[in-house]
Protein backbone atom coordinates (compact mmCIF):
# COMPACT_ATOMS: atom_id res chain seq x y z
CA UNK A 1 40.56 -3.79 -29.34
CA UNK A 2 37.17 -2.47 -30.29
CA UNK A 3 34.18 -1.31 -27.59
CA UNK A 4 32.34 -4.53 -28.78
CA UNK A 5 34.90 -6.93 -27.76
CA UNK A 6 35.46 -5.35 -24.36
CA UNK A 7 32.16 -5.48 -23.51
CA UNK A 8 31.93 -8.85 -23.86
CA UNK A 9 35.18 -9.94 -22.06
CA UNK A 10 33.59 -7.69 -19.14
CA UNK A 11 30.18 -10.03 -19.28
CA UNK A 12 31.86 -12.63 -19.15
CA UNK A 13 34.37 -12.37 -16.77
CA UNK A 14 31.78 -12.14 -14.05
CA UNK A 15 32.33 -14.95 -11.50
CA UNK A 16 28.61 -16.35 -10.35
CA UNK A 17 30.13 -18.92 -7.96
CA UNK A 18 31.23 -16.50 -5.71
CA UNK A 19 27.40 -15.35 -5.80
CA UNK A 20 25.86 -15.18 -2.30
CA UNK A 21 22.95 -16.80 -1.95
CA UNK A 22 19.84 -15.56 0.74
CA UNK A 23 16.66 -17.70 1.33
CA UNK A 24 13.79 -16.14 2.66
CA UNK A 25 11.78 -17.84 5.26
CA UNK A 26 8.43 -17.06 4.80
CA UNK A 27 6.49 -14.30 3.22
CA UNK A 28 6.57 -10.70 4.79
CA UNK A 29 2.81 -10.09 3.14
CA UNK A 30 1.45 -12.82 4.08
CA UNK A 31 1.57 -11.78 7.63
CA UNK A 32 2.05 -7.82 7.42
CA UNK A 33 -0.93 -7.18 5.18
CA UNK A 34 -4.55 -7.70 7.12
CA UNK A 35 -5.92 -5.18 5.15
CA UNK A 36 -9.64 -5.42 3.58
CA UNK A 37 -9.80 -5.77 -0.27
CA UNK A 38 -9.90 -3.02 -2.62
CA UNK A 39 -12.56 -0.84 -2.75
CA UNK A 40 -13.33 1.62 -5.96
CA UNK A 41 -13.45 5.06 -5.52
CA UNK A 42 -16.18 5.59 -8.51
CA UNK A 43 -17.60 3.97 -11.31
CA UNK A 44 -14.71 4.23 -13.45
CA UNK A 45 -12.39 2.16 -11.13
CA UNK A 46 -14.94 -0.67 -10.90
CA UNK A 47 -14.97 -1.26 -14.59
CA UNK A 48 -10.87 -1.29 -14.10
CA UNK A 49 -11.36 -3.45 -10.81
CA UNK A 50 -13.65 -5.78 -12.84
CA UNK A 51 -11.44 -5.89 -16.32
CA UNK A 52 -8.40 -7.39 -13.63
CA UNK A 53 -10.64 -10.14 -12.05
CA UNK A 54 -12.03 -11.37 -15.20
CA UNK A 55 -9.46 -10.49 -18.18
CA UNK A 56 -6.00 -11.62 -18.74
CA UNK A 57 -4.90 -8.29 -20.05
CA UNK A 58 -6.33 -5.19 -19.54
CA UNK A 59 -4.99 -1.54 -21.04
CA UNK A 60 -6.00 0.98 -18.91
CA UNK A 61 -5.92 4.87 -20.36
CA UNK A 62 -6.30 8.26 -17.99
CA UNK A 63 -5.28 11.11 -16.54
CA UNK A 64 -2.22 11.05 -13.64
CA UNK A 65 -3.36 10.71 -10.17
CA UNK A 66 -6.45 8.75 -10.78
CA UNK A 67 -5.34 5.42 -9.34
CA UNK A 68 -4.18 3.50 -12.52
CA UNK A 69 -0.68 2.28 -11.00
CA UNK A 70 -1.80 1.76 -7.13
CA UNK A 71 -4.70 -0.67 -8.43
CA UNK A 72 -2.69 -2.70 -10.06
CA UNK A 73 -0.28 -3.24 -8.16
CA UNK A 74 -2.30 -3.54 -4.85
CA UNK A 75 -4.35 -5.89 -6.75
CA UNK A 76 -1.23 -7.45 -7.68
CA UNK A 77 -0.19 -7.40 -4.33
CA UNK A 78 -3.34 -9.48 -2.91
CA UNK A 79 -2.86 -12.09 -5.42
């Protein structure tokens, strides 16, 4: 039997009914995080700040270690 067909009789012999389900009741970050908003570091990070309030996608360019992940995702975060 070829690679291609055992890969597929591996997909889909997963069972999902023995699947356990977890609800969560409530949000962790909606309690844990009190923290005031984001605040830019320099000029460069309010234009970024700015482009996620008022643009649906922004591309975002720089050098490591400036703050290009963290922003986004914090700002993500407060959402």
């Amino acid at each position: 039997m070829g690679k291609h067909l055992n890969k597929k009789r591996r997909r889909n012999s997963h069972s999902f009914e023995t699947a356990e389900i977890i609800e969560f009741q409530g949000s962790k970050f909606e309690t844990a995080r009190a923290l005031p908003p984001i605040k830019a570091l320099n000029p460069t990070q309010a234009d970024y700040l700015d482009a996620l309030r008022t643009c649906p996608q922004s591309v975002v360019m720089g050098p490591a270690g400036t703050g290009k992940t963290w922003i986004a995702a914090t700002y993500a975060g407060d959402l």
